[in-house]
N, C-alpha and C. Protein backbone atom coordinates (compact mmCIF):
# COMPACT_ATOMS: atom_id res chain seq x y z
N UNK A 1 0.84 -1.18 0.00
CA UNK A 1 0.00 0.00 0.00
C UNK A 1 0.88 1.24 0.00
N UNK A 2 -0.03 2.15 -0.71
CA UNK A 2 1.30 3.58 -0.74
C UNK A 2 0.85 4.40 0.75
N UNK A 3 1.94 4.96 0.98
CA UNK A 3 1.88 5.69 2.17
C UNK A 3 1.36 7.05 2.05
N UNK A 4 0.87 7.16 0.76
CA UNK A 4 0.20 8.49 0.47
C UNK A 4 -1.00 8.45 0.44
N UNK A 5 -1.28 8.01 1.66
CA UNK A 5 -2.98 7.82 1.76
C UNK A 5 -3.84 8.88 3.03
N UNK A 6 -5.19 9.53 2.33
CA UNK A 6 -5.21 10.23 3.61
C UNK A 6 -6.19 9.69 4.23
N UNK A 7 -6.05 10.21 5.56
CA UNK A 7 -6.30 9.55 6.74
C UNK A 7 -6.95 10.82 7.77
N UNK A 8 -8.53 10.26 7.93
CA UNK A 8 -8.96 11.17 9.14
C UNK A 8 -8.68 11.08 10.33
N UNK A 9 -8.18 12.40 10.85
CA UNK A 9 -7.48 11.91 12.38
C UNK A 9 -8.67 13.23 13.36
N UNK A 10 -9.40 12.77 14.66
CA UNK A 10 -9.63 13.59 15.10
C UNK A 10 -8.42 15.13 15.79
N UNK A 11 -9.19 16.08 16.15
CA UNK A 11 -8.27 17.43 16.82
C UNK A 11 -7.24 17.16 17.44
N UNK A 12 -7.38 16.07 18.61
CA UNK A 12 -6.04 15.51 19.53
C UNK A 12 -5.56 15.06 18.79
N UNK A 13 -5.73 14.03 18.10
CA UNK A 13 -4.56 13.55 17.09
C UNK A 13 -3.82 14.37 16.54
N UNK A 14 -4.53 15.49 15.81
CA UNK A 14 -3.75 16.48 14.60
C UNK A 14 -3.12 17.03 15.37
N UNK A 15 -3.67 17.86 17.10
CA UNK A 15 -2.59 18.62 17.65
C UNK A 15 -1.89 18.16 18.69
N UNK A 16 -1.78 17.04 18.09
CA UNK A 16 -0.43 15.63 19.00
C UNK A 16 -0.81 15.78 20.19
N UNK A 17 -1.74 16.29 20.85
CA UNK A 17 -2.09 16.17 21.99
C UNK A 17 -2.34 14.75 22.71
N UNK A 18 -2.78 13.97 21.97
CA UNK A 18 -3.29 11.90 22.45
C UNK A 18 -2.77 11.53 21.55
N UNK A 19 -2.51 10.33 21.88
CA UNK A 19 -2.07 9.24 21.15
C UNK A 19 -3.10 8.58 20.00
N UNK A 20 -3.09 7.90 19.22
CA UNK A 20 -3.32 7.30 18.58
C UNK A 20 -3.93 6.04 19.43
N UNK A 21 -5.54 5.64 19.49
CA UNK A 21 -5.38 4.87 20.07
C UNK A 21 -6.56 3.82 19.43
N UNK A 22 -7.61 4.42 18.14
CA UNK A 22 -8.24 3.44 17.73
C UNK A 22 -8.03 4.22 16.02
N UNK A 23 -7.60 2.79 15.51
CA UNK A 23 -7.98 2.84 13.67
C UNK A 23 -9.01 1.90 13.29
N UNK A 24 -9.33 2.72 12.78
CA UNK A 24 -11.16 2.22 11.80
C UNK A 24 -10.55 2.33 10.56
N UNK A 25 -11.28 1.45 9.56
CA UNK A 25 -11.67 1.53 8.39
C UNK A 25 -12.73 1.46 7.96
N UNK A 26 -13.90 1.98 8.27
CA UNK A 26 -15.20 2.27 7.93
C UNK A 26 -15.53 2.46 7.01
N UNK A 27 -16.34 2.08 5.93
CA UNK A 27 -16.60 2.10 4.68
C UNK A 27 -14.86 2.41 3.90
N UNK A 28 -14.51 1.83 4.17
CA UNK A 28 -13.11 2.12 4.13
C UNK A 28 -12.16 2.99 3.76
N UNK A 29 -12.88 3.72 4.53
CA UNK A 29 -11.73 5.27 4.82
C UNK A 29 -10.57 5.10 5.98
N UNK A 30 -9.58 5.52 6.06
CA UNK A 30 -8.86 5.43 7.01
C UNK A 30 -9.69 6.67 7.95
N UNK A 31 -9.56 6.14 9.32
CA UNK A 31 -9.99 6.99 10.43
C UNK A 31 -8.85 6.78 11.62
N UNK A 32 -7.95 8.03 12.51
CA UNK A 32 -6.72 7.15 13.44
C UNK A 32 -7.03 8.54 14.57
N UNK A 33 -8.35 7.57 15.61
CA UNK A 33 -8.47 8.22 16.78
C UNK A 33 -8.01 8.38 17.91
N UNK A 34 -8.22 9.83 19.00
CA UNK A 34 -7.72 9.45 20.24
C UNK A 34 -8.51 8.29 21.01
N UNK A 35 -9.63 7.90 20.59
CA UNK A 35 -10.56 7.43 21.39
C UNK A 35 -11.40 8.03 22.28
N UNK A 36 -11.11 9.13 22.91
CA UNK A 36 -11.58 10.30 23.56
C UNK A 36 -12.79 10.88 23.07
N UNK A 37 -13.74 11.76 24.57
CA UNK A 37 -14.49 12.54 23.59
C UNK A 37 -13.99 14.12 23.20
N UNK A 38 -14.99 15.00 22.19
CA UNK A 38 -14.79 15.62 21.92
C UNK A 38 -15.61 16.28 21.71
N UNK A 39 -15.31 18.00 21.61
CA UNK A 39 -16.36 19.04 21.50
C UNK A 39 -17.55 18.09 20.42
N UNK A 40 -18.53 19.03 20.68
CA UNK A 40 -20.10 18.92 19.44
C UNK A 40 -19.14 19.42 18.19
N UNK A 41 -18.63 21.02 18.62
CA UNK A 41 -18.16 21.30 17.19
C UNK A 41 -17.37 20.72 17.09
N UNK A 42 -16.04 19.86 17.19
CA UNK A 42 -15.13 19.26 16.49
C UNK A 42 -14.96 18.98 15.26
N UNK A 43 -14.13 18.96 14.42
CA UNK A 43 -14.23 18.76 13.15
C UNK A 43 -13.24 17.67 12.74
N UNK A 44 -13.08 16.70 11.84
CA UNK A 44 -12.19 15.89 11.64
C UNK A 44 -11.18 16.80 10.62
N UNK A 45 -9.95 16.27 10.71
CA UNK A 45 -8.83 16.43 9.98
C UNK A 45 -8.31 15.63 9.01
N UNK A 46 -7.85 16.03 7.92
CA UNK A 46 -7.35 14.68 7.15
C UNK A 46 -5.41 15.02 7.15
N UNK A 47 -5.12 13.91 6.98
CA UNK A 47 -3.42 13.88 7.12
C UNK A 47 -3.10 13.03 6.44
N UNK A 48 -1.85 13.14 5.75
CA UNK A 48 -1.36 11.86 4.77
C UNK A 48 -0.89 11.15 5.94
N UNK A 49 -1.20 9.50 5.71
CA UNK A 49 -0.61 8.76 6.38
C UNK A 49 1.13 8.87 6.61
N UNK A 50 1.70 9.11 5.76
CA UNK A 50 2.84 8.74 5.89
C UNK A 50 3.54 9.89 7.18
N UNK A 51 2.77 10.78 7.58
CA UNK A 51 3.15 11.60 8.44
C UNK A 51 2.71 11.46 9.71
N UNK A 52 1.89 10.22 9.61
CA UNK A 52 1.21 9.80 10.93
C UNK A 52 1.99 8.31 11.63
N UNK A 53 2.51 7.79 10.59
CA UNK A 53 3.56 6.47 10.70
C UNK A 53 5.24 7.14 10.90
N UNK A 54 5.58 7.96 10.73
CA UNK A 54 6.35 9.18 10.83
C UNK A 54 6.23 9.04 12.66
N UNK A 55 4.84 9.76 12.81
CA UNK A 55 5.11 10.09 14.59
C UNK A 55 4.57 9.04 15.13
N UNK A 56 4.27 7.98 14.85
CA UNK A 56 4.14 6.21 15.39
C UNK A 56 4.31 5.33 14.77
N UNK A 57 5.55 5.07 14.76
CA UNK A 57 5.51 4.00 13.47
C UNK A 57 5.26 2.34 14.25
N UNK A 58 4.11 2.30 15.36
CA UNK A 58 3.68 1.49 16.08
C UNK A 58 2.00 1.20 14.99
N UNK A 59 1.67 1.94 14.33
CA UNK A 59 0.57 2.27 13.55
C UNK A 59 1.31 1.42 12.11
N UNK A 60 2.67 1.14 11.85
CA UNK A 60 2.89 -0.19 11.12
C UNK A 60 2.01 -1.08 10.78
N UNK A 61 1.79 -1.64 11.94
CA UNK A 61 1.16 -2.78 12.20
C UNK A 61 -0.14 -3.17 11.79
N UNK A 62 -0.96 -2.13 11.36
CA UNK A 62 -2.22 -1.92 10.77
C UNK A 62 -2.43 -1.73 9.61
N UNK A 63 -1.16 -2.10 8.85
CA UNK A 63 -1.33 -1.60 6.92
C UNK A 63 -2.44 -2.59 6.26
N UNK A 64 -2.18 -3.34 7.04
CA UNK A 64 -2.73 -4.69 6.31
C UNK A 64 -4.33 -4.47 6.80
N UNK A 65 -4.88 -3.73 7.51
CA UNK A 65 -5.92 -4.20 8.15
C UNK A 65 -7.32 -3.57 7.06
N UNK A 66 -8.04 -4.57 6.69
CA UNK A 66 -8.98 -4.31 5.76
C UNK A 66 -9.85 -3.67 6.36
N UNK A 67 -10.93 -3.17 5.00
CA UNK A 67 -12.04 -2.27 5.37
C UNK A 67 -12.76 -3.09 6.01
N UNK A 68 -13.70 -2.58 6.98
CA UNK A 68 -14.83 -2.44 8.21
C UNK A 68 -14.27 -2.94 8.84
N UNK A 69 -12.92 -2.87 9.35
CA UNK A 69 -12.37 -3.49 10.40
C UNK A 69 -12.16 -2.53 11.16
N UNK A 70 -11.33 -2.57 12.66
CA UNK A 70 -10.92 -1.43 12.87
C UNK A 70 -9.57 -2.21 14.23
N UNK A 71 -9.03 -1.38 15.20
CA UNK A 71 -7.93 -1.73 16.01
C UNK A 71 -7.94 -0.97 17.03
N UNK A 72 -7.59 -1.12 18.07
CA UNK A 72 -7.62 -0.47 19.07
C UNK A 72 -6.75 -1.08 20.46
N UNK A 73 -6.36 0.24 21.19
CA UNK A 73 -5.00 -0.35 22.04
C UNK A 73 -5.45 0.23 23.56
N UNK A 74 -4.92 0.04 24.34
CA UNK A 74 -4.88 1.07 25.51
C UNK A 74 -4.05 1.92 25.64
N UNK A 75 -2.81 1.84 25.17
CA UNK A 75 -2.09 3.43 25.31
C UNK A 75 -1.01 3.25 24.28
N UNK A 76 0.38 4.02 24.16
CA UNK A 76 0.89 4.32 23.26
C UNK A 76 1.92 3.15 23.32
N UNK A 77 2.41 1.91 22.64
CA UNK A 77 3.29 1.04 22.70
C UNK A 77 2.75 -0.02 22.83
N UNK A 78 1.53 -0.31 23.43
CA UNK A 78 0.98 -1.43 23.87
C UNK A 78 -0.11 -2.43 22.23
N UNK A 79 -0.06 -3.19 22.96
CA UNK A 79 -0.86 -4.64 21.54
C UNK A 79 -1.60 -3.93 21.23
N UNK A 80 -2.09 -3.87 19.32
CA UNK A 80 -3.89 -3.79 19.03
C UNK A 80 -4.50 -4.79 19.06
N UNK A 81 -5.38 -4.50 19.17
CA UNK A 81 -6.70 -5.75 19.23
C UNK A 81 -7.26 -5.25 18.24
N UNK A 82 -7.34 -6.30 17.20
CA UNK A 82 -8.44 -6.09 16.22
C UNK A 82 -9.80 -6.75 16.31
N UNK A 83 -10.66 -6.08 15.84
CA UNK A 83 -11.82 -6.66 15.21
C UNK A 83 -12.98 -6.03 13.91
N UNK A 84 -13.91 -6.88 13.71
CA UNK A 84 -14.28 -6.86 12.70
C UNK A 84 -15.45 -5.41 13.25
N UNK A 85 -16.21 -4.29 12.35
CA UNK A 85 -16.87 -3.25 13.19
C UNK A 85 -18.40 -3.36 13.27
N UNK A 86 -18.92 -3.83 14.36
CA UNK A 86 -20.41 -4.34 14.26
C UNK A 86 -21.32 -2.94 13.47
């Protein structure tokens, strides 16, 4: 897969504030959340992946992971758990 793919990241993500802690592929868009909540207004961000594997390259590990799937960890370093997205 090319690394020039974009990728919606919520506000904490974009302003490196949280970690990275759930990827979706939902109708298979890339999505790489804090998991957290967030304002009503919030708005999503898009980012080329390759700048997001750049500041985690723990997010490797998920190239492979097909659409409606998604991954999710408890904090920054630790296992994903995948599954399929009900």
């Amino acid at each position: 897969m090319s690394k020039e793919v974009a990728v919606f990241v919520c506000s904490h993500v974009f302003e490196g504030a949280r970690p990275i802690l759930l990827v979706s592929r939902a109708d298979g868009d890339w999505q790489m959340l804090c998991g957290g909540a967030h304002e009503e207004t919030a708005v999503p961000q898009v980012v080329g992946l390759n700048h997001l594997l750049d500041r985690d390259p723990d997010l490797r590990a998920l190239l492979d992971l097909p659409p409606e799937w998604e991954a999710e960890r408890a904090g920054g370093g630790t296992r994903w758990e995948r599954r399929p997205i009900e």
